[in-house]
Protein backbone atom coordinates (compact mmCIF):
# COMPACT_ATOMS: atom_id res chain seq x y z
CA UNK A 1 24.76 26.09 -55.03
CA UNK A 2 27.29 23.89 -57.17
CA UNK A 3 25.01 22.30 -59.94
CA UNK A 4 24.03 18.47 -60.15
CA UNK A 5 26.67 16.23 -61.89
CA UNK A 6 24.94 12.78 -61.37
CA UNK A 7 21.07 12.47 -61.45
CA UNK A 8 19.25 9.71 -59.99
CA UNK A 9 16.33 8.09 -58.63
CA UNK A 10 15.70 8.46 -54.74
CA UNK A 11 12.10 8.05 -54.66
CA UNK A 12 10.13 5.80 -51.78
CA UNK A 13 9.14 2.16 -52.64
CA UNK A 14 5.55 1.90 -53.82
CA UNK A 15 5.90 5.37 -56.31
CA UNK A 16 5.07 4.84 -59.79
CA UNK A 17 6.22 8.24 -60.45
CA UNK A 18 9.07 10.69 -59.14
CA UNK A 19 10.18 13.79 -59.90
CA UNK A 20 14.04 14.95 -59.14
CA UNK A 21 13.59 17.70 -56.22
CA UNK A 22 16.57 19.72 -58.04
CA UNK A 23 16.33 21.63 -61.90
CA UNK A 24 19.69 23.28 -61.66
CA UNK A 25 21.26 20.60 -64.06
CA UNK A 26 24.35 21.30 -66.17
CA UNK A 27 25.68 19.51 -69.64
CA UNK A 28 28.08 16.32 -69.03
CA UNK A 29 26.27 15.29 -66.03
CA UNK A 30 25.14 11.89 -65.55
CA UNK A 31 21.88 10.75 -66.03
CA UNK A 32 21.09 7.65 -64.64
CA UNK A 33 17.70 5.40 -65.39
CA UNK A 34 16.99 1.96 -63.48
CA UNK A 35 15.65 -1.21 -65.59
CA UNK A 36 12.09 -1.28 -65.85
CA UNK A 37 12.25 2.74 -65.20
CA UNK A 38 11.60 5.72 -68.11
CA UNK A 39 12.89 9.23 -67.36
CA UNK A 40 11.67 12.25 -69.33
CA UNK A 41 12.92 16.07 -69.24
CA UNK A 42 10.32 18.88 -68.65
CA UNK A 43 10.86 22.16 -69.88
CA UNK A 44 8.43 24.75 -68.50
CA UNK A 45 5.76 21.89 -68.72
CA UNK A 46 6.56 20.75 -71.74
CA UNK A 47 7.60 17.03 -71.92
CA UNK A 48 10.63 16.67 -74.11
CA UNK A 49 13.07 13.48 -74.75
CA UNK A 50 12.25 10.49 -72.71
CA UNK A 51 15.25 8.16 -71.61
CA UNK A 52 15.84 4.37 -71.08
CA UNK A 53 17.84 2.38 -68.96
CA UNK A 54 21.24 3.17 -68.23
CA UNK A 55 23.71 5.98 -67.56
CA UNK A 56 23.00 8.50 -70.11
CA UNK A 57 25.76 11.75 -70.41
CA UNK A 58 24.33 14.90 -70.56
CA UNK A 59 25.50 16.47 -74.13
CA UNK A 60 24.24 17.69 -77.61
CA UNK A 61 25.35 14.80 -79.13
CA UNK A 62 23.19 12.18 -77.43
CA UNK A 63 20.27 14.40 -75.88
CA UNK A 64 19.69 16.66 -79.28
CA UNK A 65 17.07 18.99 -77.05
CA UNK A 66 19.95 20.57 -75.65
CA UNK A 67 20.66 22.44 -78.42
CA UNK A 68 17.38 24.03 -77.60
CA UNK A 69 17.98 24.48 -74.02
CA UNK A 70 21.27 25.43 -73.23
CA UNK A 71 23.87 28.21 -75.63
CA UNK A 72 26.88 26.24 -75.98
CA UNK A 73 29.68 28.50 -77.64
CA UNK A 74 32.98 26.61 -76.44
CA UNK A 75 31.24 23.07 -75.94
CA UNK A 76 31.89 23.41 -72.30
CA UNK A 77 30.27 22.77 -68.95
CA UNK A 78 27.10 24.91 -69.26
CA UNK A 79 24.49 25.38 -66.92
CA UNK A 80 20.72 25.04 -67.69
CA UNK A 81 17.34 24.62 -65.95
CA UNK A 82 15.10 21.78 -66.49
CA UNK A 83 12.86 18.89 -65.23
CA UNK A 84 13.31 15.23 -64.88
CA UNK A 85 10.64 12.97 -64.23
CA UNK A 86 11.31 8.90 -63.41
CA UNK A 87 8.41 6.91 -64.21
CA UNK A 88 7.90 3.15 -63.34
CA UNK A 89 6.91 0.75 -66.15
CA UNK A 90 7.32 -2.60 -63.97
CA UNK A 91 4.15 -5.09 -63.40
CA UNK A 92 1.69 -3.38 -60.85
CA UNK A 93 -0.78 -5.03 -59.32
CA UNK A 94 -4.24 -3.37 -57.72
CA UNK A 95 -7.32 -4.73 -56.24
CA UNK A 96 -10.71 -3.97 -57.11
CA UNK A 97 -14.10 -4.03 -55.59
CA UNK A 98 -17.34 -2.20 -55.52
CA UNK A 99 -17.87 -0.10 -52.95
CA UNK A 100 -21.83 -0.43 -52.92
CA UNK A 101 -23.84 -2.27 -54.81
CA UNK A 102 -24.48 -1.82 -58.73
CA UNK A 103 -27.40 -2.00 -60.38
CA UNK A 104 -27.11 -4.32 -63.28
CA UNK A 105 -30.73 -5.57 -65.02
CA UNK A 106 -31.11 -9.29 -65.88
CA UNK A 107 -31.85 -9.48 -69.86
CA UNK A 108 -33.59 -12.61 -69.57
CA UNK A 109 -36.22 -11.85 -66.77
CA UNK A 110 -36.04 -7.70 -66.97
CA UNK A 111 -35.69 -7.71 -63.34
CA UNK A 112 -32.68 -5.33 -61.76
CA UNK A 113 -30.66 -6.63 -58.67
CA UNK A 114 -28.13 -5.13 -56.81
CA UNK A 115 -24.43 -6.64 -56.77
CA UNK A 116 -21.62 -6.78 -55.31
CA UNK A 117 -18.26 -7.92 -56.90
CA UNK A 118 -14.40 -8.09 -56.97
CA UNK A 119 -11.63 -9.02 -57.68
CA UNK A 120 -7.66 -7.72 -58.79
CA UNK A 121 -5.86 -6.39 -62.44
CA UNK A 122 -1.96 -5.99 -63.15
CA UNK A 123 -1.51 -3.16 -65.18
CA UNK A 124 1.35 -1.71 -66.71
CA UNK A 125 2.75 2.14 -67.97
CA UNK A 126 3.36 1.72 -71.89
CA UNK A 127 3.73 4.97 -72.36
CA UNK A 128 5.30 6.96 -70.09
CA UNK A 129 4.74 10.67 -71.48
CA UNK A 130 0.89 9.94 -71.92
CA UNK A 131 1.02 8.97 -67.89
CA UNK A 132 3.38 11.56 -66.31
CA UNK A 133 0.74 14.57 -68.43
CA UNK A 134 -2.92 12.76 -68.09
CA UNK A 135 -2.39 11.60 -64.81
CA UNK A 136 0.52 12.81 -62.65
CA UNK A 137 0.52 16.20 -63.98
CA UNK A 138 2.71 19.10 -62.17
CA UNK A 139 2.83 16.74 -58.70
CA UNK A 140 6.36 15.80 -57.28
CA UNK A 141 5.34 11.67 -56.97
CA UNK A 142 2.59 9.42 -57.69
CA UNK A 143 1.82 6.42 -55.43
CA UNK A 144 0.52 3.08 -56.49
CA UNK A 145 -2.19 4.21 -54.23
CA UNK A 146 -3.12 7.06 -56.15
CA UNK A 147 -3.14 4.77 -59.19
CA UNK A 148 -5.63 2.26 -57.34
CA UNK A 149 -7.78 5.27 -57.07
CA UNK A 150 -7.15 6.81 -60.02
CA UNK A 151 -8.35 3.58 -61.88
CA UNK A 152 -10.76 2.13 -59.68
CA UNK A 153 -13.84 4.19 -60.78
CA UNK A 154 -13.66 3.63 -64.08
CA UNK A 155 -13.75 -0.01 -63.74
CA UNK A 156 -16.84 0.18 -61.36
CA UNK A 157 -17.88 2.65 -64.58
CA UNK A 158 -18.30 -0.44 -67.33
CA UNK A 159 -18.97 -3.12 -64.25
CA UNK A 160 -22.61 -3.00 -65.06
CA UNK A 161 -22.52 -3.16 -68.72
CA UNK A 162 -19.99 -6.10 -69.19
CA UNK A 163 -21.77 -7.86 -66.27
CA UNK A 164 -24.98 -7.70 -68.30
CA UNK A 165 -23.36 -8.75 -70.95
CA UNK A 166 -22.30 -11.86 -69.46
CA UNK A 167 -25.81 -12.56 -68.54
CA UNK A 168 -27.05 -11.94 -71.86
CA UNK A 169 -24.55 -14.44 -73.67
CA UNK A 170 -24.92 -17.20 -70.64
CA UNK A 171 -28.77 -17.20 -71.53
CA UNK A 172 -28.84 -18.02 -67.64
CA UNK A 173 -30.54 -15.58 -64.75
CA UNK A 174 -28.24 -13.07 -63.26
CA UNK A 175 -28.26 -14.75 -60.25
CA UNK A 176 -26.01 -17.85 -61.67
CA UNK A 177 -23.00 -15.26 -62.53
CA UNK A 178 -20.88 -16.83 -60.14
CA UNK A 179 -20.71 -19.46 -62.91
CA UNK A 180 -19.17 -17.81 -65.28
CA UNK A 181 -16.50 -15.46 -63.61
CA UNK A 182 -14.09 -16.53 -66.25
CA UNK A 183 -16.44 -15.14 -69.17
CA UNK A 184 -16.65 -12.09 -66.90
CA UNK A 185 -13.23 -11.27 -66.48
CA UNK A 186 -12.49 -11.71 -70.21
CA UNK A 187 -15.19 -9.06 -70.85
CA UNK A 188 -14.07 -6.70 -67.67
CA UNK A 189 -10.60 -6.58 -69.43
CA UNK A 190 -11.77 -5.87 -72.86
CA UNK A 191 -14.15 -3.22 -71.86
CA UNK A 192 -11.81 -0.86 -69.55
CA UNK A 193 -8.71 -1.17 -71.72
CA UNK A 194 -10.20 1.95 -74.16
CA UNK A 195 -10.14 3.80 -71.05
CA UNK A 196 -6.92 3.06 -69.60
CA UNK A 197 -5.25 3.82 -72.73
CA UNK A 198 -6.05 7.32 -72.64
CA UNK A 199 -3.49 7.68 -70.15
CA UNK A 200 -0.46 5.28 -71.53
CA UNK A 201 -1.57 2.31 -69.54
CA UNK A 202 -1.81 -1.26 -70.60
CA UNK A 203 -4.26 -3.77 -68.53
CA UNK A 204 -2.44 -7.04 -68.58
CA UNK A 205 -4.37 -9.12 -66.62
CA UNK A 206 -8.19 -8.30 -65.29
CA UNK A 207 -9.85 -10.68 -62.80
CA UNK A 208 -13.30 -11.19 -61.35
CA UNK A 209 -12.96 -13.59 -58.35
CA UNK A 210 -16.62 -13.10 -56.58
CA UNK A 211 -20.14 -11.87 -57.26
CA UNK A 212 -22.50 -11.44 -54.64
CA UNK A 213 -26.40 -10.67 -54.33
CA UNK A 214 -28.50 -9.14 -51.37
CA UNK A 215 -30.24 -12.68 -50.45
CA UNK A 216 -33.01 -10.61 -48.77
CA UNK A 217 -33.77 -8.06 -52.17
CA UNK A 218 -37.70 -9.38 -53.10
CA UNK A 219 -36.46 -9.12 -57.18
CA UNK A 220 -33.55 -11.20 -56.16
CA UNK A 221 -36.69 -13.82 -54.52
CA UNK A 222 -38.87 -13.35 -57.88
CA UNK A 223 -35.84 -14.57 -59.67
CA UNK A 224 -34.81 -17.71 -57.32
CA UNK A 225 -38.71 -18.80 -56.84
CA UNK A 226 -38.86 -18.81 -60.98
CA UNK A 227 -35.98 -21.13 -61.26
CA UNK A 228 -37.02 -23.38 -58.69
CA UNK A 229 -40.55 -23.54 -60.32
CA UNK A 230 -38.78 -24.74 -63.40
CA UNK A 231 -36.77 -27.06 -61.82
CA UNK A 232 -39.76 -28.73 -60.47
CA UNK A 233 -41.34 -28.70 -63.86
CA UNK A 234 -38.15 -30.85 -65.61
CA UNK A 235 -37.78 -33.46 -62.40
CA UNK A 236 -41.33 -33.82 -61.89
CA UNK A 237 -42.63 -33.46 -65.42
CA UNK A 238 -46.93 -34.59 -65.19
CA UNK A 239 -46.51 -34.67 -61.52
CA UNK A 240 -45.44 -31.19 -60.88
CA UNK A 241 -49.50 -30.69 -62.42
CA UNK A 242 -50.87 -32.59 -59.74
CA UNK A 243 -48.14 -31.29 -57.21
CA UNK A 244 -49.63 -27.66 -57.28
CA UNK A 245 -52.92 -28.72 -57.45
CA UNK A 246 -52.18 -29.97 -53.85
CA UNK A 247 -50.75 -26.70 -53.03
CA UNK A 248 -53.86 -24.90 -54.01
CA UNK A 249 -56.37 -27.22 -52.44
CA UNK A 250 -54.22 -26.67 -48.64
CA UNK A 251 -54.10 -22.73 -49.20
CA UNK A 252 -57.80 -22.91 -49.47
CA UNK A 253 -58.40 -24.99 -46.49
CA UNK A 254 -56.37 -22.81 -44.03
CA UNK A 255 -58.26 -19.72 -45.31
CA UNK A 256 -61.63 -21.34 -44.35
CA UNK A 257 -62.75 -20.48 -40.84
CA UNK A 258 -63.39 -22.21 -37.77
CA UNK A 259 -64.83 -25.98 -37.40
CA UNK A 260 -65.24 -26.15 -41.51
CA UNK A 261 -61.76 -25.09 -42.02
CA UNK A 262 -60.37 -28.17 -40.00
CA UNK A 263 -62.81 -30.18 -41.45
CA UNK A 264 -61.22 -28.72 -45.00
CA UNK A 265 -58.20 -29.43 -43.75
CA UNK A 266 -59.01 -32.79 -42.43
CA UNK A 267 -60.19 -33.12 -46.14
CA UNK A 268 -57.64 -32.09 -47.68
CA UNK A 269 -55.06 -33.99 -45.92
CA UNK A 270 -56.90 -37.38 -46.18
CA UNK A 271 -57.28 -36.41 -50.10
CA UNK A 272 -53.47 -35.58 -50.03
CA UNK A 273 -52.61 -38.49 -48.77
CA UNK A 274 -54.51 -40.79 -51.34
CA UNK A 275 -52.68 -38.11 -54.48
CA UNK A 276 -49.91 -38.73 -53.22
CA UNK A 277 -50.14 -42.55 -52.93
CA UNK A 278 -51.67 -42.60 -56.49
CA UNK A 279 -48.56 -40.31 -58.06
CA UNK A 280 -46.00 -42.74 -56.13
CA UNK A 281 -47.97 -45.87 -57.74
CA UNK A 282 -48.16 -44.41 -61.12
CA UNK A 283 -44.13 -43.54 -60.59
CA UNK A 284 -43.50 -47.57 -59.71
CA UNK A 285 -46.08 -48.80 -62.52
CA UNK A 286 -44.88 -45.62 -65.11
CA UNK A 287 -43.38 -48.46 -67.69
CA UNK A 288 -46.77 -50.44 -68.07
CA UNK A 289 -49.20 -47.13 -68.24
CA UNK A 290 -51.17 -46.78 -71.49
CA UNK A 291 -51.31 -44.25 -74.16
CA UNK A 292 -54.13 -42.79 -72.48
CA UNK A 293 -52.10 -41.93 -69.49
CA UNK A 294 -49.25 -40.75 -71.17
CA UNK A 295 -51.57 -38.68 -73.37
CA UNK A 296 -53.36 -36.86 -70.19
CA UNK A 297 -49.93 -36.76 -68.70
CA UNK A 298 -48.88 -34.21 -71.64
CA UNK A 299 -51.71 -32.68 -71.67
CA UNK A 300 -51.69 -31.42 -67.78
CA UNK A 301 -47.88 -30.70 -68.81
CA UNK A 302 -48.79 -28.60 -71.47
CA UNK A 303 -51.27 -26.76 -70.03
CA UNK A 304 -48.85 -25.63 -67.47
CA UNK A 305 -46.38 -24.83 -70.13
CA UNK A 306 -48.53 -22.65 -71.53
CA UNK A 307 -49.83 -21.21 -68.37
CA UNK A 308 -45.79 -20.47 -67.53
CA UNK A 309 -45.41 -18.68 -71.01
CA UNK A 310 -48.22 -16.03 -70.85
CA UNK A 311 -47.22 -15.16 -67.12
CA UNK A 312 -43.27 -14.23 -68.83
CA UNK A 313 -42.07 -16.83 -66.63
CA UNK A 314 -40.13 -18.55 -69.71
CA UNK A 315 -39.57 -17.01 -73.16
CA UNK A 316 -41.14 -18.49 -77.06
CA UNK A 317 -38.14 -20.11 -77.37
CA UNK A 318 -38.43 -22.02 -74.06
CA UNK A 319 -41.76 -23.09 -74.91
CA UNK A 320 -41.19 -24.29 -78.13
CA UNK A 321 -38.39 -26.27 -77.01
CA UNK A 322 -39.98 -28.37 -74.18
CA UNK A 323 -43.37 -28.38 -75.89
CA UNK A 324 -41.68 -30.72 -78.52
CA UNK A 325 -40.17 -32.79 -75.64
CA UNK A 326 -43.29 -33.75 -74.41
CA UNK A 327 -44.91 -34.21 -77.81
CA UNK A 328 -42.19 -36.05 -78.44
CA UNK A 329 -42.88 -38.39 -75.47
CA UNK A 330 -46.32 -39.57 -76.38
């Protein structure tokens, strides 16, 4: 078999890596290396001189490991066995997703949800040697495939903890992540790149473009009922008092039974009627109330405040803040 005088890539679109099928190479061949493309010699596994683009002639005075390969006592064309390896350092670009849902806890509310997320990364080989060893090893090519799935665990890996982290910084429930996928892909990117680098890879680009929640979970529920109490409490204010004493008072008229239960009811919706009439007068006349009013108005706010922060449904700090509001608004 006459040896190789010209050695070049041939590998199918879509490899990152590709390995010359032939190792029957002789001195004062030509080497030849694409832009964007690294190719490194192998010697009995052991990576040796890595070369650029271009066409690169095979002798001792520009490849000094052949001194160590080949015996060249008249300088001639000599024979010698070897390796070479191409590896592609252009802009790749991968998709991401979870393939079930992740358990990541809300800080805030201790509760744990399940989500779902995804989104897409460009990566690129910086070092070509630490890639073709960690990753490729003794295999003939390497697909951008077997990159995606290479990678794609170890981003699922830190999803949890930068996702929580997210949360934590927000000071808003898990639930509102959607908000803040910018924040979360800054802090995706910064917590896989340690990883990557093991193996000679740089993460250019990392992007979270959705986060998604089981609608049906009950802790996902706890979390959305919570907020929507609280919302009530800053639009309402005094009325949102009043509001669930209403609620209350029509639980415990359709748990009565038979002929006193409607007349409960019957109660309760003629007493519901005239609460509600008084809160929308005292809305319309809110500018002329007295002190008194506004004083039992904070009081009843207060109270429920209070009631809010033993139950863990806000924290100290949430209390303290809105308890000076309404102090404030005497």
């Amino acid at each position: 078999m006459a040896l190789i005088d010209v050695i070049k890539y041939e590998g199918k679109p879509g490899e990152i890596v590709w390995k010359f099928p032939r190792n029957d190479i002789s001195t004062f061949g030509q080497l030849v290396v694409n832009e964007s493309q690294e190719a490194i010699f192998f010697k009995e596994g052991k990576a040796l001189d890595i070369f650029g683009p271009g066409t690169h002639t095979l002798k001792t005075g520009n490849v000094p490991i052949l001194e160590n390969l080949v015996n060249l006592p008249f300088g001639g064309q000599t024979p010698f066995t070897a390796e070479v390896v191409y590896v592609n350092k252009a802009l790749i670009q991968l998709k991401w997703g979870t393939p079930a849902p992740i358990q990541v806890e809300d800080p805030k509310y201790t509760i744990t949800l399940g989500v779902r997320a995804n989104g897409a990364y460009n990566i690129k080989i910086v070092d070509s040697k630490a890639f073709a060893v960690g990753v490729v090893g003794a295999r003939g090519a390497y697909s951008q495939d077997e990159v995606d799935s290479f990678l794609r665990p170890m981003i699922i890996t830190r999803l949890s903890d930068f996702l929580a982290e997210v949360v934590l910084k927000s000071g808003e429930p898990i639930t509102r992540l959607n908000q803040h996928l910018e924040e979360a892909s800054s802090a995706g990117k910064t917590k896989i790149q340690p990883d990557f680098s093991k193996y000679g890879i740089e993460v250019l680009d990392f992007f979270v473009q959705s986060i998604n929640f089981d609608q049906n979970d009950p802790n996902f529920q706890k979390i959305q009922k919570v907020l929507t109490e609280k919302f009530e409490i800053d639009a309402l204010g005094g009325m949102y008092q009043q509001k669930r004493m209403l609620d209350i008072g029509e639980a415990a008229a359709k748990n009565e039974g038979g002929n006193a239960g409607q007349g409960m009811s019957a109660g309760m919706g003629l007493g519901m009627g005239m609460n509600m009439g008084n809160m929308m007068a005292g809305m319309m006349g809110q500018n002329n109330a007295g002190g008194n009013s506004n004083q039992n108005d904070a009081t009843a706010r207060l109270t429920k405040l209070k009631s809010m922060l033993d139950q863990g449904l806000i924290s100290q700090e949430e209390f303290d803040a809105k308890k000076k509001d309404i102090l404030n608004s005497i």
